[in-house]
Protein backbone atom coordinates (compact mmCIF):
# COMPACT_ATOMS: atom_id res chain seq x y z
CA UNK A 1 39.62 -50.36 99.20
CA UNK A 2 40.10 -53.76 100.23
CA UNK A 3 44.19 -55.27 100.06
CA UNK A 4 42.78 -57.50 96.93
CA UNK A 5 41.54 -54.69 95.52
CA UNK A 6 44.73 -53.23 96.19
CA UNK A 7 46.60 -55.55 94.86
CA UNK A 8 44.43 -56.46 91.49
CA UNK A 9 43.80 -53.61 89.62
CA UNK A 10 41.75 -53.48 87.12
CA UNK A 11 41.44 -51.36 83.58
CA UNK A 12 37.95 -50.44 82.43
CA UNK A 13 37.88 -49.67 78.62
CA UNK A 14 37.89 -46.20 78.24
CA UNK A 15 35.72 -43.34 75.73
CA UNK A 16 38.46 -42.52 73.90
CA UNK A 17 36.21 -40.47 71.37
CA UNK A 18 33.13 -37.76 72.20
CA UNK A 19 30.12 -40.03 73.13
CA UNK A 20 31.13 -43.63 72.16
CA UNK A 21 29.69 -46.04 73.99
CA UNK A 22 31.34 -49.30 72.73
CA UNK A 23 34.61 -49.99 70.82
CA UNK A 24 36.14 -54.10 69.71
CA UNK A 25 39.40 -55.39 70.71
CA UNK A 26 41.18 -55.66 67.89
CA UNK A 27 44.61 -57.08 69.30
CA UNK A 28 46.08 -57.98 72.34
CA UNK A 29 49.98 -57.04 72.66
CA UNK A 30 50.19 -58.92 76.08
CA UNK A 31 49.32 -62.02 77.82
CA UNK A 32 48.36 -63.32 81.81
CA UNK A 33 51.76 -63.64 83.38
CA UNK A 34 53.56 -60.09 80.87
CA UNK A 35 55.41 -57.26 83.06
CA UNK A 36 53.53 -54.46 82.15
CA UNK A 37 54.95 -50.70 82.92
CA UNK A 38 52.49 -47.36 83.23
CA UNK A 39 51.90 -46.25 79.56
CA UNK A 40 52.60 -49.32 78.10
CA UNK A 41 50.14 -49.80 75.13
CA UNK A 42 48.75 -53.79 75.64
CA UNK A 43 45.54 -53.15 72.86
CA UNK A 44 44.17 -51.91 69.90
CA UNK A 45 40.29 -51.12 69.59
CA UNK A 46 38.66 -49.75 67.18
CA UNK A 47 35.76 -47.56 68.07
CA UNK A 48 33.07 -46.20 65.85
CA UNK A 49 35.76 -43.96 63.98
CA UNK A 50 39.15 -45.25 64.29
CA UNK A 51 41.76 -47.86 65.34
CA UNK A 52 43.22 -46.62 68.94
CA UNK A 53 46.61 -48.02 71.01
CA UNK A 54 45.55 -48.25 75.00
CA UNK A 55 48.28 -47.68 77.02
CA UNK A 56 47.83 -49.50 80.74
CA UNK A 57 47.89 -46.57 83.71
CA UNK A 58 50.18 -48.91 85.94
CA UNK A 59 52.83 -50.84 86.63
CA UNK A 60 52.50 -54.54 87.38
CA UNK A 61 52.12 -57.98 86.09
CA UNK A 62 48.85 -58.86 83.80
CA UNK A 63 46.61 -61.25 85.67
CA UNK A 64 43.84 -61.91 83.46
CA UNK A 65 41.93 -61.01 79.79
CA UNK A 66 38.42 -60.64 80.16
CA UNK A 67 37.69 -60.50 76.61
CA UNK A 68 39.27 -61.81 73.57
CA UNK A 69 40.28 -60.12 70.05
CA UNK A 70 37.62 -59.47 67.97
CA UNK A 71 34.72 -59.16 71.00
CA UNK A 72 32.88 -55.73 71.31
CA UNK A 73 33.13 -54.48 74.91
CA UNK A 74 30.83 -51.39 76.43
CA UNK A 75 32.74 -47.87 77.59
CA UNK A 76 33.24 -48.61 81.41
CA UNK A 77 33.72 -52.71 81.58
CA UNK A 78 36.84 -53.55 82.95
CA UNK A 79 39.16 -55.27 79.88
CA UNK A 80 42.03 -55.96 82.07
CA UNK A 81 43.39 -56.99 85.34
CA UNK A 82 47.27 -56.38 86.67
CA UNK A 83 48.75 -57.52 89.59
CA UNK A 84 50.70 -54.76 91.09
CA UNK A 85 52.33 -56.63 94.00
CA UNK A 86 53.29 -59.83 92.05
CA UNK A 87 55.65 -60.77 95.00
CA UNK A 88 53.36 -60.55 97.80
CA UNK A 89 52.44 -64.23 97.30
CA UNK A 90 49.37 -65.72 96.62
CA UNK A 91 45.92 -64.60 96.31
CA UNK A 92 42.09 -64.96 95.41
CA UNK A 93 42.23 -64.82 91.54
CA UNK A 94 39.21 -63.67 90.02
CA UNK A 95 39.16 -66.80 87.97
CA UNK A 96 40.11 -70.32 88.35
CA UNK A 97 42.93 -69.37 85.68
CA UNK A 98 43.35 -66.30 83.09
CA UNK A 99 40.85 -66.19 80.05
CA UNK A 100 43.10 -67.14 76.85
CA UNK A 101 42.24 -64.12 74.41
CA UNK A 102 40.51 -66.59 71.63
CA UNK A 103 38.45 -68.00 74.45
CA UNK A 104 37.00 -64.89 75.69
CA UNK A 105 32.42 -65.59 75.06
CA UNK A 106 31.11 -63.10 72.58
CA UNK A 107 28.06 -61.45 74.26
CA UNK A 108 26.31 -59.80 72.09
CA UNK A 109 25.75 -63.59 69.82
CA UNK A 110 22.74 -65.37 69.90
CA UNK A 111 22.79 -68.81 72.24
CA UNK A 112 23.98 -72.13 69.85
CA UNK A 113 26.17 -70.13 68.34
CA UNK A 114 29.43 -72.01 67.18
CA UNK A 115 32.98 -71.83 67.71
CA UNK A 116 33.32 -70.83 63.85
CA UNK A 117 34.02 -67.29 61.97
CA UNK A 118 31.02 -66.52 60.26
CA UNK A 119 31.33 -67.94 56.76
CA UNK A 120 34.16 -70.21 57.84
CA UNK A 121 34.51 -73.87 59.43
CA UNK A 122 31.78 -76.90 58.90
CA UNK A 123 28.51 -76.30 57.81
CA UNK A 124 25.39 -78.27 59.53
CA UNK A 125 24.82 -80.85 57.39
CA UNK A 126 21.20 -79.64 55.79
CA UNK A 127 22.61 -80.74 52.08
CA UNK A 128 22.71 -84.55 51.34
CA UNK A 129 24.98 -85.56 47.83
CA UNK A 130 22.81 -85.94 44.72
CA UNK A 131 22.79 -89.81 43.47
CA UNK A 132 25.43 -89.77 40.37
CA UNK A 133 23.48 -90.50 36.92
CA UNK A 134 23.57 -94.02 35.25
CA UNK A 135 25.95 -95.69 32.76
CA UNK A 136 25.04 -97.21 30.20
CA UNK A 137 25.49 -101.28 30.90
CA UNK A 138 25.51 -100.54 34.70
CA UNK A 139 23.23 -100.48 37.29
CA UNK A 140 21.12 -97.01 37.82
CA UNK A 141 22.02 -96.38 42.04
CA UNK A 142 17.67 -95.92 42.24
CA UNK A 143 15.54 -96.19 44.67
CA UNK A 144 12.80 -98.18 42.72
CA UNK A 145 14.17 -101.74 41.55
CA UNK A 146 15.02 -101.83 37.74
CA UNK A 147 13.26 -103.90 35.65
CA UNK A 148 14.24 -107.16 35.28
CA UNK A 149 13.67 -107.42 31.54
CA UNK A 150 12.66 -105.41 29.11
CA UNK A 151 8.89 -104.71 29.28
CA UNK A 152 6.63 -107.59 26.93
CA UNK A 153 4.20 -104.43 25.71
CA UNK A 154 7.77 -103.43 24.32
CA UNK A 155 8.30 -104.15 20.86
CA UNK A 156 11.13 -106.75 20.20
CA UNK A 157 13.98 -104.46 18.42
CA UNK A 158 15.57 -105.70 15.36
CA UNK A 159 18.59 -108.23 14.79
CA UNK A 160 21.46 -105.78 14.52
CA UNK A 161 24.76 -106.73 12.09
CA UNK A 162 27.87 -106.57 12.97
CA UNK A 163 29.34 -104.28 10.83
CA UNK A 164 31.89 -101.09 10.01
CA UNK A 165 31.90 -98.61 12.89
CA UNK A 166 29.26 -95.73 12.85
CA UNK A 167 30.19 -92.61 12.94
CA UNK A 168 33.38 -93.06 14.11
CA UNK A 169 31.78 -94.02 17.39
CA UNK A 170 33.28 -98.14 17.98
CA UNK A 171 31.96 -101.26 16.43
CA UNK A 172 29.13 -102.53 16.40
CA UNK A 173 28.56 -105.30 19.13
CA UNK A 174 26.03 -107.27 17.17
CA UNK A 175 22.45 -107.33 18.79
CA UNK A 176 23.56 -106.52 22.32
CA UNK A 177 24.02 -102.99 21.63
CA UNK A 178 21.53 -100.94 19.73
CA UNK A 179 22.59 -98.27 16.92
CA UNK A 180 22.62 -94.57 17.85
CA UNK A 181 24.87 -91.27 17.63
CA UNK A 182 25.94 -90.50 20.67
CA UNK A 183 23.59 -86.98 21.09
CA UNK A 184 20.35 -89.57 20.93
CA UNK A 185 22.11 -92.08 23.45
CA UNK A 186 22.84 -88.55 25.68
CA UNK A 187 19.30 -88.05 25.16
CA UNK A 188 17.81 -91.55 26.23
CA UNK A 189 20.18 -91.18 29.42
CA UNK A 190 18.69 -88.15 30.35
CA UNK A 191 14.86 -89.07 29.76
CA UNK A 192 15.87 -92.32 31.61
CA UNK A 193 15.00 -94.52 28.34
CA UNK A 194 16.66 -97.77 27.61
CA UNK A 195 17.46 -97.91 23.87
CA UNK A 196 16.93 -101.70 24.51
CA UNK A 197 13.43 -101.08 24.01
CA UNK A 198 13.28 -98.45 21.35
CA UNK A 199 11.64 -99.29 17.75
CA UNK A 200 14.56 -98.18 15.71
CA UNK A 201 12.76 -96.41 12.41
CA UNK A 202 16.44 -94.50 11.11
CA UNK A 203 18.40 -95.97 8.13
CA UNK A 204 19.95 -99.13 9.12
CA UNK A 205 18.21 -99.58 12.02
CA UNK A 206 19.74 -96.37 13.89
CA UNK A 207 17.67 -94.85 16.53
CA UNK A 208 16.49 -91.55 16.02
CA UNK A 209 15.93 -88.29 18.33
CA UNK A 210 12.46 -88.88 17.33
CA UNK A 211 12.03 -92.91 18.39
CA UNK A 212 13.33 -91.27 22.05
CA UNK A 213 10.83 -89.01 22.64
CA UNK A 214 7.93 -91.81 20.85
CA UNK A 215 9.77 -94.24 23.72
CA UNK A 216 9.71 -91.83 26.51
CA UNK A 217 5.50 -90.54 25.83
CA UNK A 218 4.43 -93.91 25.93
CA UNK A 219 6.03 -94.56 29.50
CA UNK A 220 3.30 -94.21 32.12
CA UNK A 221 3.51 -91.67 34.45
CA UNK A 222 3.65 -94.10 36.74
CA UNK A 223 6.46 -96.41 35.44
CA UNK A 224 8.32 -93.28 34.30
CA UNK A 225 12.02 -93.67 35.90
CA UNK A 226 13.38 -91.00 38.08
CA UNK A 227 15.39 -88.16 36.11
CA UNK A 228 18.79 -87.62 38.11
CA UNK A 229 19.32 -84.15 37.04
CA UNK A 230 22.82 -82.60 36.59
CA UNK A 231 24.16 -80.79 40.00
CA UNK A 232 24.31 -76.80 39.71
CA UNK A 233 25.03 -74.38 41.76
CA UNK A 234 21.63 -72.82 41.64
CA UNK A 235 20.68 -76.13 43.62
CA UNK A 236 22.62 -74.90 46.67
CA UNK A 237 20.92 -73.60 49.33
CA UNK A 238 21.16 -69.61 49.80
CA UNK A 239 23.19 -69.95 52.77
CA UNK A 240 25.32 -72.13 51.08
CA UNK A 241 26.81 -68.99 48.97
CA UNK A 242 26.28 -66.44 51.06
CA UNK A 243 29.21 -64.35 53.57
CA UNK A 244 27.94 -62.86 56.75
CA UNK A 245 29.67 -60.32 58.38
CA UNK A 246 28.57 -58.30 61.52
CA UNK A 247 28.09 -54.77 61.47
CA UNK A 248 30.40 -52.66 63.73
CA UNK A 249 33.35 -50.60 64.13
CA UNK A 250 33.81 -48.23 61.02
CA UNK A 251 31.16 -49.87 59.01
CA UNK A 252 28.56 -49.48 61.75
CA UNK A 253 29.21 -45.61 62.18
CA UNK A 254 29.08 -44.96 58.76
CA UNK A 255 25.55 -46.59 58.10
CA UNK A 256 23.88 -44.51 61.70
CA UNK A 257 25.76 -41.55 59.97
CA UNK A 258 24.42 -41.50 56.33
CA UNK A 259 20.81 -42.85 57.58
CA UNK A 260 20.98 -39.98 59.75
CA UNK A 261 21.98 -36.78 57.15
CA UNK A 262 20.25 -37.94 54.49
CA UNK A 263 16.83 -38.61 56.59
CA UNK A 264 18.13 -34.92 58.34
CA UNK A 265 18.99 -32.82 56.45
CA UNK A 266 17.20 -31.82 52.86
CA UNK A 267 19.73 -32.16 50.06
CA UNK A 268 20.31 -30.32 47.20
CA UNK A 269 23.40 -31.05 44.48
CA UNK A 270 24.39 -28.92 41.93
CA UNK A 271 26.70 -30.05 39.08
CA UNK A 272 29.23 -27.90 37.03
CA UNK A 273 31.69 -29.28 33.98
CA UNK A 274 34.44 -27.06 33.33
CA UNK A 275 37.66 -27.03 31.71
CA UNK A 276 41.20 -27.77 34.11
CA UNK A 277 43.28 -27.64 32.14
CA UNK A 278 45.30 -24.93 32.92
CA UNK A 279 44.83 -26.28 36.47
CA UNK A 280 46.71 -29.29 35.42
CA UNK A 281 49.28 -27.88 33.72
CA UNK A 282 49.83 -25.23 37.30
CA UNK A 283 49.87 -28.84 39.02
CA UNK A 284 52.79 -30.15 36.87
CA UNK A 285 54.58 -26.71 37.17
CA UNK A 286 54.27 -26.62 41.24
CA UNK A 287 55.70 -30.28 41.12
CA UNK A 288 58.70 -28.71 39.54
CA UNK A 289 58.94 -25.94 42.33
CA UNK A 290 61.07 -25.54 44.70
CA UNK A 291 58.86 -24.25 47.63
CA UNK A 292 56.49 -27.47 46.78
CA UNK A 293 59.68 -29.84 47.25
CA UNK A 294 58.97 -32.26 49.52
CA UNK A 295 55.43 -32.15 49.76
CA UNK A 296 52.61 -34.02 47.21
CA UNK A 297 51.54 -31.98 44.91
CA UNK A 298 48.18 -33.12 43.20
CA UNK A 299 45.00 -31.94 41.55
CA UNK A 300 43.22 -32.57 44.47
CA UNK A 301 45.22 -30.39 46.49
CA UNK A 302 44.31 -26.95 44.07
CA UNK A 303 40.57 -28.14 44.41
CA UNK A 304 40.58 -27.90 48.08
CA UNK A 305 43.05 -24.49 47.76
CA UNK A 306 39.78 -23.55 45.12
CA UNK A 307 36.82 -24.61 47.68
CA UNK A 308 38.69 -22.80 50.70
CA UNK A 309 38.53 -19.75 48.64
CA UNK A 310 35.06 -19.96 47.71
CA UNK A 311 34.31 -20.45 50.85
CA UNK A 312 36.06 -17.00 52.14
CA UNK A 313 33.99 -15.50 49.45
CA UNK A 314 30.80 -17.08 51.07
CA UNK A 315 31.50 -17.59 53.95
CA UNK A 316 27.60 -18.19 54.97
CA UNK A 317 27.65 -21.98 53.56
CA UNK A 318 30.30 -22.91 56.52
CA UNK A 319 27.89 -22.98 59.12
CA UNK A 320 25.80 -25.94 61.05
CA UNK A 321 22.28 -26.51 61.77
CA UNK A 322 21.40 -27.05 65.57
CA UNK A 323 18.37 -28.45 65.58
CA UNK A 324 17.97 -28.68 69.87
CA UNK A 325 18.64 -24.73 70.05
CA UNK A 326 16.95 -23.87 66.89
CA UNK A 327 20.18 -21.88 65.51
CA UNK A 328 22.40 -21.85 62.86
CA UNK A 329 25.91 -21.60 64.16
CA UNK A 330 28.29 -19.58 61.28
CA UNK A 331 31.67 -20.69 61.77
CA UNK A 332 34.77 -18.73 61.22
CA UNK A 333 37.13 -21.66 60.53
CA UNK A 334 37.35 -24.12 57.95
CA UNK A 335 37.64 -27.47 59.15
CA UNK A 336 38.34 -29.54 56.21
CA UNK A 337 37.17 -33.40 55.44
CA UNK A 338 38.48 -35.26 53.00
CA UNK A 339 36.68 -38.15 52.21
CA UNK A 340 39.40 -41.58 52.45
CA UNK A 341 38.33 -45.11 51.79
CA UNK A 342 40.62 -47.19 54.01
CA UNK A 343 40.51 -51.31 54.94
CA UNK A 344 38.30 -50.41 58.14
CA UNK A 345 35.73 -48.30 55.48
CA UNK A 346 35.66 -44.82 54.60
CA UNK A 347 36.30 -42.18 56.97
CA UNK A 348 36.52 -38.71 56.80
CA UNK A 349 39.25 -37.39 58.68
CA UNK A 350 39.93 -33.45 58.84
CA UNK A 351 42.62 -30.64 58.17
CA UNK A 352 42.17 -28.24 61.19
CA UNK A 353 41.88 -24.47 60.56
CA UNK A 354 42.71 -25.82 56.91
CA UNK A 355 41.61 -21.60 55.72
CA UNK A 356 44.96 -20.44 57.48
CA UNK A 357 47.02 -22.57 55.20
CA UNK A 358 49.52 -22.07 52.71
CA UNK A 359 49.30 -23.88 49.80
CA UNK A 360 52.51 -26.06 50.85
CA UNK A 361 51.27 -26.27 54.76
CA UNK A 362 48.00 -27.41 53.25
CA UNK A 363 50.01 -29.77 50.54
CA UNK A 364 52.01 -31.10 53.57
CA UNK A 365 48.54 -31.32 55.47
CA UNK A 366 46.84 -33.27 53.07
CA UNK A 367 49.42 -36.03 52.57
CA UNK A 368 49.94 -36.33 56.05
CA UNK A 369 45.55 -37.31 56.30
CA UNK A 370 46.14 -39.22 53.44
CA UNK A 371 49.21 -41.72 54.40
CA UNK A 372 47.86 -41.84 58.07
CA UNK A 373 44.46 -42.75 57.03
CA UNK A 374 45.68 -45.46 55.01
CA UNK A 375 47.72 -46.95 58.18
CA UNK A 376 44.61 -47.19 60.22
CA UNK A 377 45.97 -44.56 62.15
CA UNK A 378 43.53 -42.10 62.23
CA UNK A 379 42.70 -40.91 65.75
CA UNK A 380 39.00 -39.83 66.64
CA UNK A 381 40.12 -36.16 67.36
CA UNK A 382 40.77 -35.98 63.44
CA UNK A 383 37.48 -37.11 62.37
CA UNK A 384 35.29 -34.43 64.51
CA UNK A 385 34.23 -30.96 63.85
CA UNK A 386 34.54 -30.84 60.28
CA UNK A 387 32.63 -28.25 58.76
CA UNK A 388 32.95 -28.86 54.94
CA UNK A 389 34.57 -31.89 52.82
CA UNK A 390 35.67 -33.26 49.89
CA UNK A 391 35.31 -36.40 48.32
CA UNK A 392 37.54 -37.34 45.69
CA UNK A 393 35.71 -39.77 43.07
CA UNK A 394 37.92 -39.05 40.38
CA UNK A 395 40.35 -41.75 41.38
CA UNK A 396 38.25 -44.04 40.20
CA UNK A 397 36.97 -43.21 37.04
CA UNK A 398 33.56 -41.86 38.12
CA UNK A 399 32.70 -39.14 36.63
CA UNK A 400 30.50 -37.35 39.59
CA UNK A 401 28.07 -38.38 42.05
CA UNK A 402 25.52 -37.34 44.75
CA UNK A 403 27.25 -36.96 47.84
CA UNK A 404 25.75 -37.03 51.12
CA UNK A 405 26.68 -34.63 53.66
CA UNK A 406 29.00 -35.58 56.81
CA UNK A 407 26.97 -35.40 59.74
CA UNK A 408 26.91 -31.75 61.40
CA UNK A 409 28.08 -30.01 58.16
CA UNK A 410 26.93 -28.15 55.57
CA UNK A 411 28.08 -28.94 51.90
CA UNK A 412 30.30 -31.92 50.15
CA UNK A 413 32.13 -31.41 47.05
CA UNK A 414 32.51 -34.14 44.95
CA UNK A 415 35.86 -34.50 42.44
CA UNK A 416 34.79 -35.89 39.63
CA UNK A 417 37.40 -38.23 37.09
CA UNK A 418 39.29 -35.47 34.67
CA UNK A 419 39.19 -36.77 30.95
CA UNK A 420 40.47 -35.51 27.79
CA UNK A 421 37.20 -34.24 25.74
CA UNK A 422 36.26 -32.20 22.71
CA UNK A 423 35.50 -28.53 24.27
CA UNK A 424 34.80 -25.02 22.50
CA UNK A 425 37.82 -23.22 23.66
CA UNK A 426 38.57 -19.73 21.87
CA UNK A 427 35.91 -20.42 19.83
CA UNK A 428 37.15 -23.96 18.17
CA UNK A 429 36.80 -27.36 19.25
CA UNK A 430 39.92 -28.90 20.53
CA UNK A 431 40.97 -31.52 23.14
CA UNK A 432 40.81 -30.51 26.70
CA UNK A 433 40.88 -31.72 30.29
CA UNK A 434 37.36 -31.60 31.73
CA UNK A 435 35.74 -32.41 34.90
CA UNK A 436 32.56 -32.27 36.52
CA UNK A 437 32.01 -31.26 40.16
CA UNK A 438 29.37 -31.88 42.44
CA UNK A 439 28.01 -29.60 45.53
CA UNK A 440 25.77 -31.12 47.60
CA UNK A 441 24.31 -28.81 50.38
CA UNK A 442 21.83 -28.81 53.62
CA UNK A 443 18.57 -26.73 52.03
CA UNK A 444 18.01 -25.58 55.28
CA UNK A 445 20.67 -22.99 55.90
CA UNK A 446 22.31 -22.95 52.17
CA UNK A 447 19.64 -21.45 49.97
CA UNK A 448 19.78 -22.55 46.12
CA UNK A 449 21.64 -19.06 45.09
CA UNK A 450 24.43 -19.43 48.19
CA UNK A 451 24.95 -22.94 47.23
CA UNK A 452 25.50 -22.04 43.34
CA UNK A 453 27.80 -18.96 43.62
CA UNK A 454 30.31 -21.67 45.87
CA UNK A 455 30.10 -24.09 43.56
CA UNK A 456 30.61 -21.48 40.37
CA UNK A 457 33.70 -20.19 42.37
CA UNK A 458 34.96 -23.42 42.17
CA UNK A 459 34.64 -23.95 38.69
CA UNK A 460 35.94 -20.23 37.98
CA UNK A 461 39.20 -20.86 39.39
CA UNK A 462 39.52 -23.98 38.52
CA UNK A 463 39.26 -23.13 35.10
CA UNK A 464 41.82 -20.13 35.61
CA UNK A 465 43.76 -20.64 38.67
CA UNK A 466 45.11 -17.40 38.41
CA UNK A 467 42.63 -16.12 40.65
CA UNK A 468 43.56 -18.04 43.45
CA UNK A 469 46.11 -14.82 43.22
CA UNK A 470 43.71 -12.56 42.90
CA UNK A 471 40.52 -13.91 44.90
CA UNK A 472 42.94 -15.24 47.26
């Protein structure tokens, strides 16, 4: 290693995940000419499945960028340079001066590419402005010369009184301004007519709809002035309306994942409606108790208590298909997902060994995914090896769906919205809480029957929660 490279060293970006290979530089928390001290975080990136702090691995003073916020950069391309002996004097700099961060060249965009955001700055100027339409008594802004004088084929139109107004409309100019309500004169304007040279056949010489159109079919083609139409935003070009936003980070992992396990692995969902409401009213009385102080107690949180149980009742529907070895790998943990929809896109973080819970460890668990998903927090460690999840469309008023499996596991259970419906309960109809819940499952290693006792345990204790005691 030369002195220089002594001297100047430089930070590659790093795989701070299990097999990414790229990850965007969200923010900069240093600039050329910043002290910088050995696990000093000086960046955010976001990979494929999370926002991650990179801490610098020594001590110096920062030399140069290479790449500014918002530019994808490659596992193993060097991000950052520091000078370590920053008073050994001058010497070569790898660049006649540091890269500013929002002048760092975006590789991966096409050539002629400007300086803009996408769907931000100046548009090329493709649109011209639409002439505006003609007043009456002024000049039409047209491209073919108006006529000089009315046309001689034209009949004369008739002397016109000066008189009372009409309609409420103004008075009557004598025989410089011809009589009509103002729809018909809206309607000569638009079929380009001058009421000049309209036969008047209404009472008192007023100019019908009718003399308009007679007037306008007995223009030539030809002679026919040009229609200015009104401007609409239908008229716009496509582009015009449109937001385009590149696909990466969060989004881009999602797509490759749910492309992936739904052209994987067969799906089958199963649906059940049942009645919670006992399992609401065990949700208000654990808010009220003291063990659960502290923690957020929820209904989602007795689901997932419900599915973990199922689960240890069958436990053959926590396993993984492994395609390259041709085995399916049972697994004796519970690793479990739950579904979040954060500002960076849903991810699906994971409660480790989530079986070995309490219910307040797994409470205290679950709010802890929750509130550090929301931050943007979530590290890439969290989001892999799940083995079963649980998405939660309740909290928007959807009633159920058809989830698709997270990549590498083996059912999703999704949470529907509870409502307050008519149900046969001790053999009348009265109000009750109901949801519906939905199991989707890889038909590969979860056979129809496995799949349906899971998802009828579910329902079963849902429905009477006191066998979370005894099943439990």
């Amino acid at each position: 290693m030369t002195a220089v490279e002594q001297r100047f060293r430089e930070f590659k970006m790093p795989d701070v995940g299990e097999g990414l290979t790229e990850a965007e530089i969200l923010k900069w928390f240093v600039a050329p000419g910043d002290t910088v001290s050995d696990g000093q975080v000086v960046c955010e990136v976001e990979t494929a499945k999370a926002a991650v702090e990179l801490p610098i691995p020594f001590d110096g003073v920062v030399h140069e960028l290479r790449f500014g916020e918002g530019t994808t950069v490659d596992v193993g391309t060097v991000i950052i340079s520091v000078d370590t002996q920053p008073g050994a004097g001058d010497a070569p700099a790898p660049a006649a001066a540091p890269k500013a961060p929002e002048a760092a060249p975006e590789p991966a965009e096409p050539e002629g590419r400007q300086a803009n955001l996408v769907g931000y700055g100046a548009a090329p100027s493709s649109t011209k402005r639409r002439p505006r339409k003609p007043v009456p008594g002024q000049q039409p802004p047209r491209t073919a010369p108006a006529p000089a004088a009315p046309r001689a084929e034209a009949p004369a139109p008739a002397p016109v009184e000066t008189g009372p107004e009409l309609n409420g409309h103004g008075p009557r100019p004598g025989a410089a301004r011809p009589l009509a309500k103002p729809p018909v004169r809206k309607l000569a304007k638009d079929l380009g007519i001058d009421l000049a040279t309209v036969t008047p056949t209404g009472p008192d010489g007023i100019i019908t709809r009718e003399d308009v159109h007679a007037a306008a079919e007995a223009v030539p083609a030809a002679e026919a002035p040009a229609v200015v139409p009104a401007p609409a935003a239908e008229a716009m070009p496509p582009a015009a309306r449109e937001r385009r936003v590149p696909i990466k980070g969060v989004r881009k992992a999602t797509a490759q994942a749910m492309v992936s396990s739904a052209f994987t692995a067969p799906h089958v969902t199963e649906f059940v409606t049942v009645d919670v409401t006992r399992t609401m009213k065990l949700v208000a009385d654990l808010k009220q108790d003291p063990d659960m102080a502290g923690v957020r107690v929820n209904p989602l949180l007795l689901v997932a208590k419900a599915l973990l149980v199922a689960i240890k009742r069958n436990p053959d529907i926590n396993a993984s298909w492994d395609e390259r070895n041709q085995e399916i790998v049972y697994k004796d943990y519970v690793n479990l997902g739950i579904a979040a929809a954060t500002p960076r896109g849903l991810i699906v973080p994971n409660i480790k060994d989530a079986d070995a819970k309490t219910l307040p460890e797994l409470a205290s668990a679950l709010g802890e995914l929750v509130a550090t998903a929301r931050e943007g927090k979530t590290s890439p460690a969290a989001m892999s090896g799940g083995t079963v999840t649980i998405t939660n469309v309740g909290v928007f008023g959807v009633d159920t769906g058809t989830p698709i499996l997270n990549p590498g596991e083996s059912a999703i259970l999704a949470f529907g919205a509870v409502k307050l419906q008519p149900w046969v309960h001790k053999g009348e109809v009265k109000p009750r809480q109901v949801t519906t819940l939905a199991l989707s499952f890889d038909h590969r290693l979860v056979d129809g029957e496995l799949g349906s006792r899971v998802l009828a345990d579910v329902a079963a204790i849902l429905e009477r929660p006191k066998r979370l005691i005894t099943w439990g």
